[in-house]
PDB file of N, CA and C in Angstrom:
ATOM      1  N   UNK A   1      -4.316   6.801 -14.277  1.00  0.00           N
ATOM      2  CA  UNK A   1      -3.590   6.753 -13.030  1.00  0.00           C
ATOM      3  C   UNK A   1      -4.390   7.513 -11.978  1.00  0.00           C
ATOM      4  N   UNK A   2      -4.228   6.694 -10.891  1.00  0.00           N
ATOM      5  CA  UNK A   2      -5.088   7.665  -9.505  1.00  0.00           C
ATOM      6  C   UNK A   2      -4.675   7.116  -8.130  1.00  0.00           C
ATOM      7  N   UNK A   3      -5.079   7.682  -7.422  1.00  0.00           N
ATOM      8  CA  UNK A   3      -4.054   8.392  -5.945  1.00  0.00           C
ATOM      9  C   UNK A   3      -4.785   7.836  -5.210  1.00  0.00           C
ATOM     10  N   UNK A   4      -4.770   7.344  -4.198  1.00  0.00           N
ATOM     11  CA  UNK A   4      -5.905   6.871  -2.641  1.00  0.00           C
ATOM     12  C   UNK A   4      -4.323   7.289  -1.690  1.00  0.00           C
ATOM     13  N   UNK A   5      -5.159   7.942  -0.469  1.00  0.00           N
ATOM     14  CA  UNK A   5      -4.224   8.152   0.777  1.00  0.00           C
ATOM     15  C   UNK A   5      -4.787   7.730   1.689  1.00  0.00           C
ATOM     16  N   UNK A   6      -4.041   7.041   2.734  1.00  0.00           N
ATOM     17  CA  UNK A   6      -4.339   6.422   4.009  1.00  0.00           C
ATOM     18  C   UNK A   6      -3.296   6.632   4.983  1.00  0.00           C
ATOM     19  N   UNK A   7      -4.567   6.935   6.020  1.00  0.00           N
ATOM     20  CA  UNK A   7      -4.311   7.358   7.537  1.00  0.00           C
ATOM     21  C   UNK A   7      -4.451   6.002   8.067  1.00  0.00           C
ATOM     22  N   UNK A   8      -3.052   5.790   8.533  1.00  0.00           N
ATOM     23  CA  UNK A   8      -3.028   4.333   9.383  1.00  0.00           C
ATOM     24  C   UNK A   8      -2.261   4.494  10.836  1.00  0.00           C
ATOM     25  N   UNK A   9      -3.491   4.658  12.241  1.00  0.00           N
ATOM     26  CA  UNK A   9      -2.577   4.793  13.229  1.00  0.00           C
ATOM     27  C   UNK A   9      -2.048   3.591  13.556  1.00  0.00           C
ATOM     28  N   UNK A  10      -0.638   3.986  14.333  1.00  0.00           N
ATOM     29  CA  UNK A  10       0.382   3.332  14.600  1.00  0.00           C
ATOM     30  C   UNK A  10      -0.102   2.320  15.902  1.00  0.00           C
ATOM     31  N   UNK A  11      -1.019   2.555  16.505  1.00  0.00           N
ATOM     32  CA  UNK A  11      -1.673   1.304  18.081  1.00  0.00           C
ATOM     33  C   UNK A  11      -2.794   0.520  17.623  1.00  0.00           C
ATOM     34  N   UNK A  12      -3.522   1.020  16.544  1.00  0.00           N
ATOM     35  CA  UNK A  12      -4.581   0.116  16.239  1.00  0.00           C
ATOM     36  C   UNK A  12      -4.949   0.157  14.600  1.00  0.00           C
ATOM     37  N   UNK A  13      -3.952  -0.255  13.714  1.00  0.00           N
ATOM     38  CA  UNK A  13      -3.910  -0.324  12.195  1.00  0.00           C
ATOM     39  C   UNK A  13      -5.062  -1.321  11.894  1.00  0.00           C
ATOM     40  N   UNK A  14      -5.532  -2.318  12.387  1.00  0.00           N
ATOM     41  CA  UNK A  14      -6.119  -3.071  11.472  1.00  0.00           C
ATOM     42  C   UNK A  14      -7.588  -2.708  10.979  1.00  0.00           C
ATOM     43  N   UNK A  15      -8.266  -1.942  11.135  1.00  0.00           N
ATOM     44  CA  UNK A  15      -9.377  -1.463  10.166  1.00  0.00           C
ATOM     45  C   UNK A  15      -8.910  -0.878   9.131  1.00  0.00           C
ATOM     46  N   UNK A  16      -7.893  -0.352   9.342  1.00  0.00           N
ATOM     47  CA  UNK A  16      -7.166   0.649   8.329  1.00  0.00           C
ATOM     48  C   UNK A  16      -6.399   0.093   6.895  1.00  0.00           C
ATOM     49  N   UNK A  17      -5.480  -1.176   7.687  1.00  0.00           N
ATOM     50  CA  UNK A  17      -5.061  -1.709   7.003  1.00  0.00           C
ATOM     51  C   UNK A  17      -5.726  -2.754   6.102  1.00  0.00           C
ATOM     52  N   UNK A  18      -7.236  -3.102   6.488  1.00  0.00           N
ATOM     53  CA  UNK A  18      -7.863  -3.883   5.706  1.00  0.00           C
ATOM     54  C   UNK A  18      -8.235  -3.098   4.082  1.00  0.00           C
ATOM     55  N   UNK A  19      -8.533  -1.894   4.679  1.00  0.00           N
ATOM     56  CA  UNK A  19      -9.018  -1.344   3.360  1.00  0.00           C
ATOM     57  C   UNK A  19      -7.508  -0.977   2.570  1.00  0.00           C
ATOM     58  N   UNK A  20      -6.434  -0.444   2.951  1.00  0.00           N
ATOM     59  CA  UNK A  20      -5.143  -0.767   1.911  1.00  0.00           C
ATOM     60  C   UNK A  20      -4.846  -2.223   1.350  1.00  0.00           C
ATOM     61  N   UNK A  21      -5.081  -3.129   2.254  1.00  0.00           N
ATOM     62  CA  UNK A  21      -5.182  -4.509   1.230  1.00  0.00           C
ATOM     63  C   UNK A  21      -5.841  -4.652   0.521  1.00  0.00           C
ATOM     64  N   UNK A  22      -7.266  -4.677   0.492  1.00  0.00           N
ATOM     65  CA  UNK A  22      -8.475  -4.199  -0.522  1.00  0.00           C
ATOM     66  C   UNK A  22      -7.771  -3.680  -1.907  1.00  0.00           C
ATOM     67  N   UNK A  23      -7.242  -2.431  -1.671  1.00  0.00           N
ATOM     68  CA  UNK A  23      -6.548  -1.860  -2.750  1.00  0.00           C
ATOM     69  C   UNK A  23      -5.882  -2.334  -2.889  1.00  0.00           C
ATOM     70  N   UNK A  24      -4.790  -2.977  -2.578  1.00  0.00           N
ATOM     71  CA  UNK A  24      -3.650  -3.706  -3.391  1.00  0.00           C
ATOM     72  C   UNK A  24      -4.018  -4.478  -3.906  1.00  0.00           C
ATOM     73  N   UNK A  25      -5.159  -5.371  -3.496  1.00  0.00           N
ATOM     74  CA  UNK A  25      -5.419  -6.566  -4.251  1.00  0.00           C
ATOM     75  C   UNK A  25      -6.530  -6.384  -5.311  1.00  0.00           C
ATOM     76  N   UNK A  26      -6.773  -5.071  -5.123  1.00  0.00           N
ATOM     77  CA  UNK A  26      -7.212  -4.861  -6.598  1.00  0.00           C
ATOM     78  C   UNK A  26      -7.271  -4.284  -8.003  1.00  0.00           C
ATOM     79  N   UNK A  27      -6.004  -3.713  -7.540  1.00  0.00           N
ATOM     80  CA  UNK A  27      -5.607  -2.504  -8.559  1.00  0.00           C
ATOM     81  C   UNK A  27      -4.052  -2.881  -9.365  1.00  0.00           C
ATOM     82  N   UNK A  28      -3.354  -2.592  -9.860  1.00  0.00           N
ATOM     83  CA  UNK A  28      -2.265  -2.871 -10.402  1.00  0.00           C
ATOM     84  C   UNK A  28      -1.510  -1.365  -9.775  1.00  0.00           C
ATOM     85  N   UNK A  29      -0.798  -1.560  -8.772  1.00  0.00           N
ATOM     86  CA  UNK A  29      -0.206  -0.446  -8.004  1.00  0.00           C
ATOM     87  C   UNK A  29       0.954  -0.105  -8.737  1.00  0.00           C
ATOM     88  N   UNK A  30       0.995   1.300  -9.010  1.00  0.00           N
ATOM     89  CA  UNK A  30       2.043   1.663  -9.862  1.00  0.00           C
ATOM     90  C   UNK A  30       3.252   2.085  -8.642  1.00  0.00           C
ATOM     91  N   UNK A  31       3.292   2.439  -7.510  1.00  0.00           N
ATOM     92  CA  UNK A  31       4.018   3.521  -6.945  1.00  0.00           C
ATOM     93  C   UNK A  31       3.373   3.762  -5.192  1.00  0.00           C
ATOM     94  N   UNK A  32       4.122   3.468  -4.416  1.00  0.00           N
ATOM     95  CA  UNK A  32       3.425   4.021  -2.819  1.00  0.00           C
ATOM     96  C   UNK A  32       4.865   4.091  -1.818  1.00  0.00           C
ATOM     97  N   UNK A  33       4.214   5.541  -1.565  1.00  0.00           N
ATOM     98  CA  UNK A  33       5.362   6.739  -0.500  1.00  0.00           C
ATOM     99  C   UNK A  33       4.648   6.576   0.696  1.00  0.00           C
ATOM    100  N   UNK A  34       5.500   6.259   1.982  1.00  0.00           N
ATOM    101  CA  UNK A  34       5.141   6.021   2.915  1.00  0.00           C
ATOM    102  C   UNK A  34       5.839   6.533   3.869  1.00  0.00           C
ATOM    103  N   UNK A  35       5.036   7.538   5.110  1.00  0.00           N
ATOM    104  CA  UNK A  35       5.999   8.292   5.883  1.00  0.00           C
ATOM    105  C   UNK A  35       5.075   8.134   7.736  1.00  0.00           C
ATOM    106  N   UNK A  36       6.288   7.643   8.657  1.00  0.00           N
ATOM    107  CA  UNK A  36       5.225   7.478  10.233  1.00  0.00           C
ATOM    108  C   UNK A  36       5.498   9.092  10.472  1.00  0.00           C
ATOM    109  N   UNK A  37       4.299   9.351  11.016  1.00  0.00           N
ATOM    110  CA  UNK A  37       4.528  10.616  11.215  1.00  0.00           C
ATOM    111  C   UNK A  37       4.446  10.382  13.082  1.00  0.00           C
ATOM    112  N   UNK A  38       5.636  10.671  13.810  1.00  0.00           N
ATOM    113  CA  UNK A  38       5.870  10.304  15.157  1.00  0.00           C
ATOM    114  C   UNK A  38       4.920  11.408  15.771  1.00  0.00           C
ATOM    115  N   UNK A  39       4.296  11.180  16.378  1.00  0.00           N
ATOM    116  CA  UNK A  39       3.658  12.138  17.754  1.00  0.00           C
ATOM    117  C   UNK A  39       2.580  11.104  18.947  1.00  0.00           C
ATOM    118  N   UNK A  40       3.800  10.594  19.757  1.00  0.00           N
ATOM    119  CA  UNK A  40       3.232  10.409  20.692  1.00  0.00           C
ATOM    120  C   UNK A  40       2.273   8.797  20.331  1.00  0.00           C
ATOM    121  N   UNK A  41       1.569   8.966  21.404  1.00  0.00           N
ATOM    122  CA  UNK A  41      -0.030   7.971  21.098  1.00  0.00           C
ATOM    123  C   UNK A  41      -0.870   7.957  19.407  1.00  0.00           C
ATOM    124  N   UNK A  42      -0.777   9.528  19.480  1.00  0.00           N
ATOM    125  CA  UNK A  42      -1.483   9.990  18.181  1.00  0.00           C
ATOM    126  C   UNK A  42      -0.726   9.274  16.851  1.00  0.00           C
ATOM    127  N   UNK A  43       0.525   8.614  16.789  1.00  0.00           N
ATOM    128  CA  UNK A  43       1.552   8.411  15.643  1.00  0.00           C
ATOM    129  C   UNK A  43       0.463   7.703  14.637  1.00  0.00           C
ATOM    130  N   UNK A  44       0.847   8.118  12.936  1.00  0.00           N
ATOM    131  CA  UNK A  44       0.549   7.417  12.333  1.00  0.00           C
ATOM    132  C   UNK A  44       1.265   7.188  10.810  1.00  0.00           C
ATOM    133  N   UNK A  45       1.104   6.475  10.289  1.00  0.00           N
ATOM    134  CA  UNK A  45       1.566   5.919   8.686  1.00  0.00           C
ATOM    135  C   UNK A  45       0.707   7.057   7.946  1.00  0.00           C
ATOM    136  N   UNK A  46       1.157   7.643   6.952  1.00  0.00           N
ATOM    137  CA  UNK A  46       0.629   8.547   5.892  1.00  0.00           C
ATOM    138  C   UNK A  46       1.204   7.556   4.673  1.00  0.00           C
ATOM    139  N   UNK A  47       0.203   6.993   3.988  1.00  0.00           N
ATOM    140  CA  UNK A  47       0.594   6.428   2.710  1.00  0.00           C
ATOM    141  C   UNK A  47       0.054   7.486   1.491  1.00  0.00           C
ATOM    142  N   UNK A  48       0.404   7.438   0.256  1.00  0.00           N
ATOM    143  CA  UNK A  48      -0.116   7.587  -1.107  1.00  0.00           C
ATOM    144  C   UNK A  48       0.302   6.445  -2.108  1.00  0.00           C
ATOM    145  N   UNK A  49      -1.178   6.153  -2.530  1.00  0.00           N
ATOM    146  CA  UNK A  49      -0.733   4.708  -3.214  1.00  0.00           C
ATOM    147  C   UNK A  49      -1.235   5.334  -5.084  1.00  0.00           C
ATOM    148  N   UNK A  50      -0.767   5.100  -5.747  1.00  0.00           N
ATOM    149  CA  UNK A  50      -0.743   5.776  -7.075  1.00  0.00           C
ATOM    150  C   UNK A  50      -1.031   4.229  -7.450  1.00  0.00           C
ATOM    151  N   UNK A  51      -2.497   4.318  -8.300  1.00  0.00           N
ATOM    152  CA  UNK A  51      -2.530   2.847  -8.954  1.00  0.00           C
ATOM    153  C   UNK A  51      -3.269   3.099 -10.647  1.00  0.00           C
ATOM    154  N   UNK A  52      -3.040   2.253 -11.410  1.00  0.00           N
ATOM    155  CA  UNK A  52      -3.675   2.115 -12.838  1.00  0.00           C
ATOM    156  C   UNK A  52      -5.118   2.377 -12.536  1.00  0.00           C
ATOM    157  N   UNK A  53      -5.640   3.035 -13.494  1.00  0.00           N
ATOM    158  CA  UNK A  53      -7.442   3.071 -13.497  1.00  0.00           C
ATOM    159  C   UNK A  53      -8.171   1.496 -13.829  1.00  0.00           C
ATOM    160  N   UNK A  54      -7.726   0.388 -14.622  1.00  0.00           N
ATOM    161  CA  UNK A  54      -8.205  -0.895 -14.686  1.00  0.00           C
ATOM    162  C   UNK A  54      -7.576  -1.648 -13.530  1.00  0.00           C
ATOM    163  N   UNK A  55      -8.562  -2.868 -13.393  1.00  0.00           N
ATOM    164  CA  UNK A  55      -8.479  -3.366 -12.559  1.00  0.00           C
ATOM    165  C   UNK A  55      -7.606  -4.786 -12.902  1.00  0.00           C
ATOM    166  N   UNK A  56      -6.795  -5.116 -11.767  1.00  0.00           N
ATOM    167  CA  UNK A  56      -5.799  -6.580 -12.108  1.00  0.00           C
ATOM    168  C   UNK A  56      -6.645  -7.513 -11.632  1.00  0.00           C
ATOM    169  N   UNK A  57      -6.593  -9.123 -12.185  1.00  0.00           N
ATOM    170  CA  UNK A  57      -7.307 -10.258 -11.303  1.00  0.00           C
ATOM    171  C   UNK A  57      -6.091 -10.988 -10.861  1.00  0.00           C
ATOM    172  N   UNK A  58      -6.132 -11.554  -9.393  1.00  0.00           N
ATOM    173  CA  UNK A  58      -5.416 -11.541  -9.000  1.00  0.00           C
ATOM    174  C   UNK A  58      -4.877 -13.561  -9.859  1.00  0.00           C
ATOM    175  N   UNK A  59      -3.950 -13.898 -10.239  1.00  0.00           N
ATOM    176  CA  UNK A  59      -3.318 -14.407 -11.006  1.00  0.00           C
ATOM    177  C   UNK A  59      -3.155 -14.557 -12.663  1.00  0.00           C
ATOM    178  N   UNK A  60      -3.495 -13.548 -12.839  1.00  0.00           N
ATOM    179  CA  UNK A  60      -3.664 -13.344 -14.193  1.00  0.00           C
ATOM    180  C   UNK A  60      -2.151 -12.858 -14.409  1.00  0.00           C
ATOM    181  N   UNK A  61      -2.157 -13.014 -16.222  1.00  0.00           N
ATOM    182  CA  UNK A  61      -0.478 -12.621 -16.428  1.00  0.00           C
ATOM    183  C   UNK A  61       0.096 -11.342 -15.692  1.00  0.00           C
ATOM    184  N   UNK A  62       1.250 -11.306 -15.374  1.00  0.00           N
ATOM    185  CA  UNK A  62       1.217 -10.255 -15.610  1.00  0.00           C
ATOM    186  C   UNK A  62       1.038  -9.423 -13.764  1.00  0.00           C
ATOM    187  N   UNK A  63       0.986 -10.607 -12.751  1.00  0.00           N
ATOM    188  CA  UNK A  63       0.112 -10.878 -11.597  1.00  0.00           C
ATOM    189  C   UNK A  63       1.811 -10.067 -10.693  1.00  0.00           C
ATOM    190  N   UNK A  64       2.294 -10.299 -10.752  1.00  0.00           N
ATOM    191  CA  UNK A  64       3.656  -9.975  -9.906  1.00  0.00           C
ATOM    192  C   UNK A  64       4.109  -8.646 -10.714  1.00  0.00           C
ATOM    193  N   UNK A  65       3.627  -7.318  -9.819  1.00  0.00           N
ATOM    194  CA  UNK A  65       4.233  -6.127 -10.060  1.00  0.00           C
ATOM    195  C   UNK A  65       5.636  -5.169  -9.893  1.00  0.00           C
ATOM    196  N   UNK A  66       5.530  -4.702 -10.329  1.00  0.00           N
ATOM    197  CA  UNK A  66       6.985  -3.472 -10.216  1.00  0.00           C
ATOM    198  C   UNK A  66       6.832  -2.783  -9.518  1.00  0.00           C
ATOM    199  N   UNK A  67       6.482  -2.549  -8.087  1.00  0.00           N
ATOM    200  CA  UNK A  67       6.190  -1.353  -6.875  1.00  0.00           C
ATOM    201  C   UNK A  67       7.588  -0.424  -6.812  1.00  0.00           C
ATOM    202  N   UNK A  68       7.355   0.755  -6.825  1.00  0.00           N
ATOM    203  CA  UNK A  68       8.457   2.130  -6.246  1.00  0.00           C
ATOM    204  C   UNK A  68       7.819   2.103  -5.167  1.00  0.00           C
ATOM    205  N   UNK A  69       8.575   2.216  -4.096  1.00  0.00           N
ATOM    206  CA  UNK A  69       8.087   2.582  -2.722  1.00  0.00           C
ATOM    207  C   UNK A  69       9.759   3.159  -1.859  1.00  0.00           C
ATOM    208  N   UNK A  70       9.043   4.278  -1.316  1.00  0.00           N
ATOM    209  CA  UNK A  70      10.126   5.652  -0.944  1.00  0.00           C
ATOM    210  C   UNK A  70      11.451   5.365  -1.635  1.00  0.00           C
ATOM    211  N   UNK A  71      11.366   5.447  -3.153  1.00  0.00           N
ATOM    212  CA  UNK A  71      12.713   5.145  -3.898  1.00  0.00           C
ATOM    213  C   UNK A  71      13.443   3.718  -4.256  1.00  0.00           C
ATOM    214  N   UNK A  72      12.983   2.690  -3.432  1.00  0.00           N
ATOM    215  CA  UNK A  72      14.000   1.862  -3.632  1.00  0.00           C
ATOM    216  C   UNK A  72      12.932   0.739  -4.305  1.00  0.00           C
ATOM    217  N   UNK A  73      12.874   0.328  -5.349  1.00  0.00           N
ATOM    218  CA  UNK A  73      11.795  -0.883  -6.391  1.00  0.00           C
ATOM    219  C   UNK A  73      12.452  -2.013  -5.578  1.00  0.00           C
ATOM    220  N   UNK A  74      10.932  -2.220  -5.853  1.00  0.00           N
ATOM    221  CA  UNK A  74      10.828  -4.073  -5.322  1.00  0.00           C
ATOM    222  C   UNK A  74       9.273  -4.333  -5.733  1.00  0.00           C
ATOM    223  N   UNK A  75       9.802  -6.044  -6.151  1.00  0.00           N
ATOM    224  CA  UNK A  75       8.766  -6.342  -7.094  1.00  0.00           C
ATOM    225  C   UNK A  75       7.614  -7.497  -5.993  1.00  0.00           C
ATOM    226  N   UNK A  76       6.608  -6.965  -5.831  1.00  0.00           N
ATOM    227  CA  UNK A  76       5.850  -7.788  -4.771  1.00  0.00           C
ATOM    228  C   UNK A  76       4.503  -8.619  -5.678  1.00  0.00           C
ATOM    229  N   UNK A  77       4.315  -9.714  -5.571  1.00  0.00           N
ATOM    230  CA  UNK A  77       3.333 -10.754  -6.021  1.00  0.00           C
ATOM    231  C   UNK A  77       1.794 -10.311  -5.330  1.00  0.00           C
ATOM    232  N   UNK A  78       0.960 -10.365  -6.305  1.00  0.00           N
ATOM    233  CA  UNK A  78      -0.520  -9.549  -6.298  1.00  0.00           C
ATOM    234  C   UNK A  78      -1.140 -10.466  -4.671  1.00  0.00           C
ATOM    235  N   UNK A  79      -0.505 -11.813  -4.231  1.00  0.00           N
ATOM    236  CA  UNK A  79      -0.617 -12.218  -3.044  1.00  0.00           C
ATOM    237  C   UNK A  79      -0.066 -11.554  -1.751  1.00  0.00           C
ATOM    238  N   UNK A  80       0.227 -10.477  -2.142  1.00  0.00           N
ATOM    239  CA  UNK A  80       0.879 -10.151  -0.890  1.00  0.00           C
ATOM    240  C   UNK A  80       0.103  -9.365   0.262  1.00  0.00           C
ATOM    241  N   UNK A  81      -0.109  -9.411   1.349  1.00  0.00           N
ATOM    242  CA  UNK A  81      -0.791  -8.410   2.492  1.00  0.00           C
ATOM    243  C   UNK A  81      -0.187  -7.776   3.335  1.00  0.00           C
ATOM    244  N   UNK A  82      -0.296  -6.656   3.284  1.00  0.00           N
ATOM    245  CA  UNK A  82       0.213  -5.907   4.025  1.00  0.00           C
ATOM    246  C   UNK A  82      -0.289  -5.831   5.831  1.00  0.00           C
ATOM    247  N   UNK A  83       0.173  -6.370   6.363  1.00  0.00           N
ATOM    248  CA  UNK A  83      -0.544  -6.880   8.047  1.00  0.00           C
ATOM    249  C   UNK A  83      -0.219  -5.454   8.507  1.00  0.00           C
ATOM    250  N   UNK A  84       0.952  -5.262   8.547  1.00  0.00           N
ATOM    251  CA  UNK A  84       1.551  -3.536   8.855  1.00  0.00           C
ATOM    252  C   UNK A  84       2.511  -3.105   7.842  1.00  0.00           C
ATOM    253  N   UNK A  85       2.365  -1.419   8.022  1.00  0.00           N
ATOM    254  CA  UNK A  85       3.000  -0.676   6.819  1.00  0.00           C
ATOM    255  C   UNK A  85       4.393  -1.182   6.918  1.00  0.00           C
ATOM    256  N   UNK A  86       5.342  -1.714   5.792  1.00  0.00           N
ATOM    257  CA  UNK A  86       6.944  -1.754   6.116  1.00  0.00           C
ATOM    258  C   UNK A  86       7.465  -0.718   6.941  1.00  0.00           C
ATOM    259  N   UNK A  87       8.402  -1.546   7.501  1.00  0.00           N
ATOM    260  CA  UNK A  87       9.698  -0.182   7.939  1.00  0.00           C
ATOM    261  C   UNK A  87      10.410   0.379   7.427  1.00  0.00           C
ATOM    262  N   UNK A  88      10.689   1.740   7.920  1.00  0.00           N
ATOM    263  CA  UNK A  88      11.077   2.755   7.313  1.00  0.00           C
ATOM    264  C   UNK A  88      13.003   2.521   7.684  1.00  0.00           C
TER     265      UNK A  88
END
């Protein structure tokens, strides 16, 4: 099991968010806590994404995971992209 954190500001996410898709689509994500931290212009997404040390291919068995995210499970398909962090 291992940890990646991402700084995703809130006016211009998409460099940011490319490399969290990256990771989702390649890891078998066990778990990701997600908090906007409000200030202004400066606002941003603080993620921690907790994922398996092997790697998933994306339709292989087994392809549609069990995500915890801030408490409440939901099960998201290894197709999924994150364009922006969910709402809180």
């Amino acid at each position: 099991m291992k940890y990646h954190f991402f700084h995703i500001p809130a006016l211009e996410p998409e460099a940011a968010t490319e490399e969290l898709n990256r990771l989702l689509a390649q890891y078998r994500i066990l778990s990701v806590d997600r908090h906007l931290v409000a200030d202004g212009w400066s606002s941003f997404w603080a993620l921690s994404v907790c994922y398996a040390d092997t790697e998933t291919a994306p339709g292989a068995p087994g392809a549609t995971r069990r995500v915890r995210c801030a408490d409440h499970p939901v099960a998201y398909p290894t197709t999924r992209t994150a364009a922006h962090p969910p709402d809180v």
